[in-house]
Protein backbone atom coordinates (compact mmCIF):
# COMPACT_ATOMS: atom_id res chain seq x y z
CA UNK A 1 5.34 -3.74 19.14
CA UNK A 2 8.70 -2.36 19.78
CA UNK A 3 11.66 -0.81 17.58
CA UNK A 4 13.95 -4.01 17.50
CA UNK A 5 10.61 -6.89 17.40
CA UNK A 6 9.44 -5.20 13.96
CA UNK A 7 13.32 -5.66 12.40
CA UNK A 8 12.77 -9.52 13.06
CA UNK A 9 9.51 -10.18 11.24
CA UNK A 10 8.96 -12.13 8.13
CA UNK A 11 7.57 -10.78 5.21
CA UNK A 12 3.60 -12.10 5.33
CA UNK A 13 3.20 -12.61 2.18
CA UNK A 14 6.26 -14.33 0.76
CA UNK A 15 7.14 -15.82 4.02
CA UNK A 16 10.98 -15.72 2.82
CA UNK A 17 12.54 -12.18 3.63
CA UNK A 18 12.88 -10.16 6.70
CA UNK A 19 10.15 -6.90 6.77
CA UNK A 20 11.05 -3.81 5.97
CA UNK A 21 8.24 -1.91 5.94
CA UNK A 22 5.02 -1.99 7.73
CA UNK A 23 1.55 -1.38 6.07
CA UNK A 24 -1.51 -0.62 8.57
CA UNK A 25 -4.83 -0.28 7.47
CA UNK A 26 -7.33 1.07 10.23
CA UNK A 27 -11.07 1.38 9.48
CA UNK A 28 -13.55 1.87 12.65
CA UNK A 29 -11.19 1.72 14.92
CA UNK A 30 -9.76 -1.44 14.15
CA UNK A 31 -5.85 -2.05 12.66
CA UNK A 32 -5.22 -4.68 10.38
CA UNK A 33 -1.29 -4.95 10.39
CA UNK A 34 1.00 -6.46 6.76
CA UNK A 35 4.86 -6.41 7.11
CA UNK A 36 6.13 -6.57 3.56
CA UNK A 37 9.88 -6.82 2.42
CA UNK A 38 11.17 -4.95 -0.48
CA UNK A 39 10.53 -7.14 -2.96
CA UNK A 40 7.15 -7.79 -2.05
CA UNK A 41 5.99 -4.24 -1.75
CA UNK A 42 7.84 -3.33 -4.87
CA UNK A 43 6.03 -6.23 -6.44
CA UNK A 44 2.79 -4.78 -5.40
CA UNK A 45 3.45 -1.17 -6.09
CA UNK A 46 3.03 -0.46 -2.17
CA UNK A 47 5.84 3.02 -2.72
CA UNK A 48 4.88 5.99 -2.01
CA UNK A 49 5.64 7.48 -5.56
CA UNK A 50 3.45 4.86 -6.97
CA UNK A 51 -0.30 6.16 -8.05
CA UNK A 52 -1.31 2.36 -8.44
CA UNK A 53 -0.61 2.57 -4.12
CA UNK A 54 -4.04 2.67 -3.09
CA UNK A 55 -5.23 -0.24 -5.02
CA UNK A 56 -2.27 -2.37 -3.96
CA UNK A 57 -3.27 -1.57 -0.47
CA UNK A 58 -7.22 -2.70 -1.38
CA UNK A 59 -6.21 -6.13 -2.66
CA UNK A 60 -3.80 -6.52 -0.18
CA UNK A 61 -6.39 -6.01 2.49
CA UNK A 62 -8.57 -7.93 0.78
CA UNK A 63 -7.49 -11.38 0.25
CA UNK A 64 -3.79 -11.58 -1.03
CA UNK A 65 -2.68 -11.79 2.85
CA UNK A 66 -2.85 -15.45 3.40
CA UNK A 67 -5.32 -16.36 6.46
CA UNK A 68 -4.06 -16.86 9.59
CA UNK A 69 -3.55 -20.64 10.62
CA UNK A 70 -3.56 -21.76 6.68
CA UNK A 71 -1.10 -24.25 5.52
CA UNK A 72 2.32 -23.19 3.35
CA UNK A 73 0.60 -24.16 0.32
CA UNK A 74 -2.60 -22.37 0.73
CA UNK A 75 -0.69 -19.14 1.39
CA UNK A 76 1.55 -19.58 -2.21
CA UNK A 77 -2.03 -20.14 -3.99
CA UNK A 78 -3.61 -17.13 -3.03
CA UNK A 79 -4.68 -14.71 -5.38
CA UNK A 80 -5.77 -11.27 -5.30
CA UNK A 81 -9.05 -10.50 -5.71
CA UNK A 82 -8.86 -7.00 -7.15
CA UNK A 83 -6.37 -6.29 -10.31
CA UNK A 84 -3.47 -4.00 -8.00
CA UNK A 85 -3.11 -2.17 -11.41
CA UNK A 86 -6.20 -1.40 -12.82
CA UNK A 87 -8.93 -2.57 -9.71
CA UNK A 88 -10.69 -4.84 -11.60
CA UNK A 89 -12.42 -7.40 -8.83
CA UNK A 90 -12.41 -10.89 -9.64
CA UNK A 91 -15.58 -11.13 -9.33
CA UNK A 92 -16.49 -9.22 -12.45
CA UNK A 93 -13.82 -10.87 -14.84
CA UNK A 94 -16.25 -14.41 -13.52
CA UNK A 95 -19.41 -12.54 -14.45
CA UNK A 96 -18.63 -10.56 -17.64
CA UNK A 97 -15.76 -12.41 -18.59
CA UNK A 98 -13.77 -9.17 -19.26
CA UNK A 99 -10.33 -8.06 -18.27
CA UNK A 100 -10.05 -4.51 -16.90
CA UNK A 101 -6.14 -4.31 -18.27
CA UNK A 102 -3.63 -6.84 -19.66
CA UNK A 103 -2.05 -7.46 -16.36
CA UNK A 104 -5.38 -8.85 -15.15
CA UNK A 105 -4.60 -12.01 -17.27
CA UNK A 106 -1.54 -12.88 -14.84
CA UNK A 107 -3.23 -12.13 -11.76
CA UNK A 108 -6.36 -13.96 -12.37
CA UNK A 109 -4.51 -16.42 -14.47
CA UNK A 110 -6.25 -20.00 -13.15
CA UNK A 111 -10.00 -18.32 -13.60
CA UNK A 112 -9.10 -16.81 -16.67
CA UNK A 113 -7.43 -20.60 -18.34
CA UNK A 114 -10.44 -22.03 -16.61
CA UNK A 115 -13.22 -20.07 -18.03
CA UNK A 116 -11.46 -20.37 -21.48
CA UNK A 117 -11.44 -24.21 -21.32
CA UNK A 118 -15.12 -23.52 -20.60
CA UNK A 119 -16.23 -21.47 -23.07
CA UNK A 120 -14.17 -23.04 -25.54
CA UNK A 121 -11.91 -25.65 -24.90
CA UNK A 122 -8.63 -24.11 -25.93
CA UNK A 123 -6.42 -21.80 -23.98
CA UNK A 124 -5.00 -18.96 -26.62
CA UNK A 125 -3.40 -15.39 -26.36
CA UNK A 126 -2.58 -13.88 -29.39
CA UNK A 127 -2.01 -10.62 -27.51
CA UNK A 128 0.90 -8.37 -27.47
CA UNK A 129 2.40 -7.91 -24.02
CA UNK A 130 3.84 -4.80 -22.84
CA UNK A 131 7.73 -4.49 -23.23
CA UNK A 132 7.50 -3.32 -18.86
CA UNK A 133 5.72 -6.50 -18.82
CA UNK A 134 7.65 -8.54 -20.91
CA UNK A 135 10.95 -7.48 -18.48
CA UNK A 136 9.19 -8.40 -15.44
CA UNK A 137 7.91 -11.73 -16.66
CA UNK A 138 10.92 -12.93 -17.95
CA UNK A 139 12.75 -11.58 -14.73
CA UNK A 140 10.22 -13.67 -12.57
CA UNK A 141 10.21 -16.89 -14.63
CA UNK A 142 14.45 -16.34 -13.85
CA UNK A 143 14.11 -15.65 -10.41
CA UNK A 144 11.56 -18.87 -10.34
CA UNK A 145 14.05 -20.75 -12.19
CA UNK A 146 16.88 -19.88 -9.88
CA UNK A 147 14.93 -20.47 -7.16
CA UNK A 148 14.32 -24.17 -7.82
CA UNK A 149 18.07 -24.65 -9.12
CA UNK A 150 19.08 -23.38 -4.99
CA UNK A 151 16.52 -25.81 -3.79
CA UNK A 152 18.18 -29.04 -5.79
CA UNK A 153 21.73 -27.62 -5.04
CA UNK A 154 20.80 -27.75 -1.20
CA UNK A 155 19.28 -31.24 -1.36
CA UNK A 156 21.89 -32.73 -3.21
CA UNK A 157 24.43 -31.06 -0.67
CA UNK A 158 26.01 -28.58 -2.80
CA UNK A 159 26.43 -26.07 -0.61
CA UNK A 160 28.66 -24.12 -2.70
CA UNK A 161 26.83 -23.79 -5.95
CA UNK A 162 23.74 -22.97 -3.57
CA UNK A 163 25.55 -20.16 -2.18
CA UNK A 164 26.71 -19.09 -5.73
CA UNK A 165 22.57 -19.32 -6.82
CA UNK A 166 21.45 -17.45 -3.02
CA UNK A 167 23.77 -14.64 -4.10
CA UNK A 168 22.34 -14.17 -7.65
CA UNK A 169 18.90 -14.60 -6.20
CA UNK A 170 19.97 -12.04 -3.75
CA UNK A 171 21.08 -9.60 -6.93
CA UNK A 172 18.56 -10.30 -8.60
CA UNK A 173 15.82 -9.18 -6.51
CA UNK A 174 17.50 -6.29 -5.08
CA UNK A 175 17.68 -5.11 -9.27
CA UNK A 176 14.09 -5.56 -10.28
C-alpha cells in the first residue's frame, strides 16, 4: 500500500478517526495489518515507551479487531479477550472467577456483572479505584457524554453548538 493510501485510512477499531499509525503483526509468514489513530493506540498502550506494548498488541490480535464483514454494532461490542494491562485471558476470569488486576473489571465488565448476578444476584464494588483510573474514567464517561450531546445537536440541526461540542471533543481527546 502506498505513502498517500495509508494517510486516508480509518482507524479499525473506532471506525471514527483517520490512522496514524500502522501495527503489523507477522507470524509464519503471514501479516495481519491494524491502523490505529492516536487515541486508540494511546487507549491501548500501543507506544513505544509503554512496557504494557506487547500485551496491547496480543489482545489486539486477538479479538478486539472487529471481524471483517460484521455489522457497526458488533464491532462497538467487542471486547478484548486478554486484560491489555495485566494479560489476564477472559477465559480464566469465566473459570476461576478471578481478576488478574483492577482494570480487568472494566474490560471484562458484561462477564464480570453477569457472573455476579449468577453467583449472587447483586452487582457490588466496594473497591477503591486507582486515582490514574479514576482520571481516565471520568474523562471517558465526558468524552461519552459529549459525544451523544454532538449527535442530538446534529439531528436537531444545530450545527453551531455541534461544531462548538466537535471542537471540545477534538480537545479533549488530543489531552488524554
Amino acid at each position: 500500500m502506498g505513502k498517500y493510501e495509508e494517510r486516508s485510512m480509518i482507524c479499525q477499531i473506532c471506525g471514527k478517526h483517520g490512522a496514524s499509525m500502522l501495527v503489523r503483526q507477522i507470524i509464519d509468514g503471514k501479516a495481519k495489518e491494524l491502523y490505529l489513530c492516536r487515541a486508540c493506540a494511546k487507549k491501548h498502550h500501543l507506544y513505544s515507551d509503554d512496557r504494557k506494548m506487547h500485551l496491547s498488541l496480543k489482545a489486539i490480535f486477538d479479538g478486539l479487531l472487529p471481524q471483517k464483514g460484521g455489522s457497526g454494532e458488533a464491532a462497538e461490542s467487542v471486547r478484548p479477550v486478554v486484560c491489555p494491562d495485566c494479560g489476564t485471558p477472559l477465559s480464566r476470569v469465566k473459570e476461576k472467577k478471578i481478576l488478574g488486576c483492577p482494570r480487568c473489571f472494566f474490560y471484562f465488565r458484561d462477564t464480570v456483572v453477569k457472573l455476579m448476578q449468577e453467583s449472587s444476584g447483586e452487582v457490588f464494588y466496594a473497591g477503591r479505584l486507582p486515582a490514574q483510573l479514576e482520571t481516565f474514567s471520568e474523562t471517558a464517561f465526558s468524552l461519552h457524554r459529549l459525544e451523544e450531546e454532538l449527535q442530538k445537536a446534529v439531528e436537531n440541526e444545530e450545527y453551531e453548538l455541534a461544531a462548538y461540542l466537535r471542537d471540545k471533543i477534538k480537545e479533549q481527546e488530543v489531552s488524554t
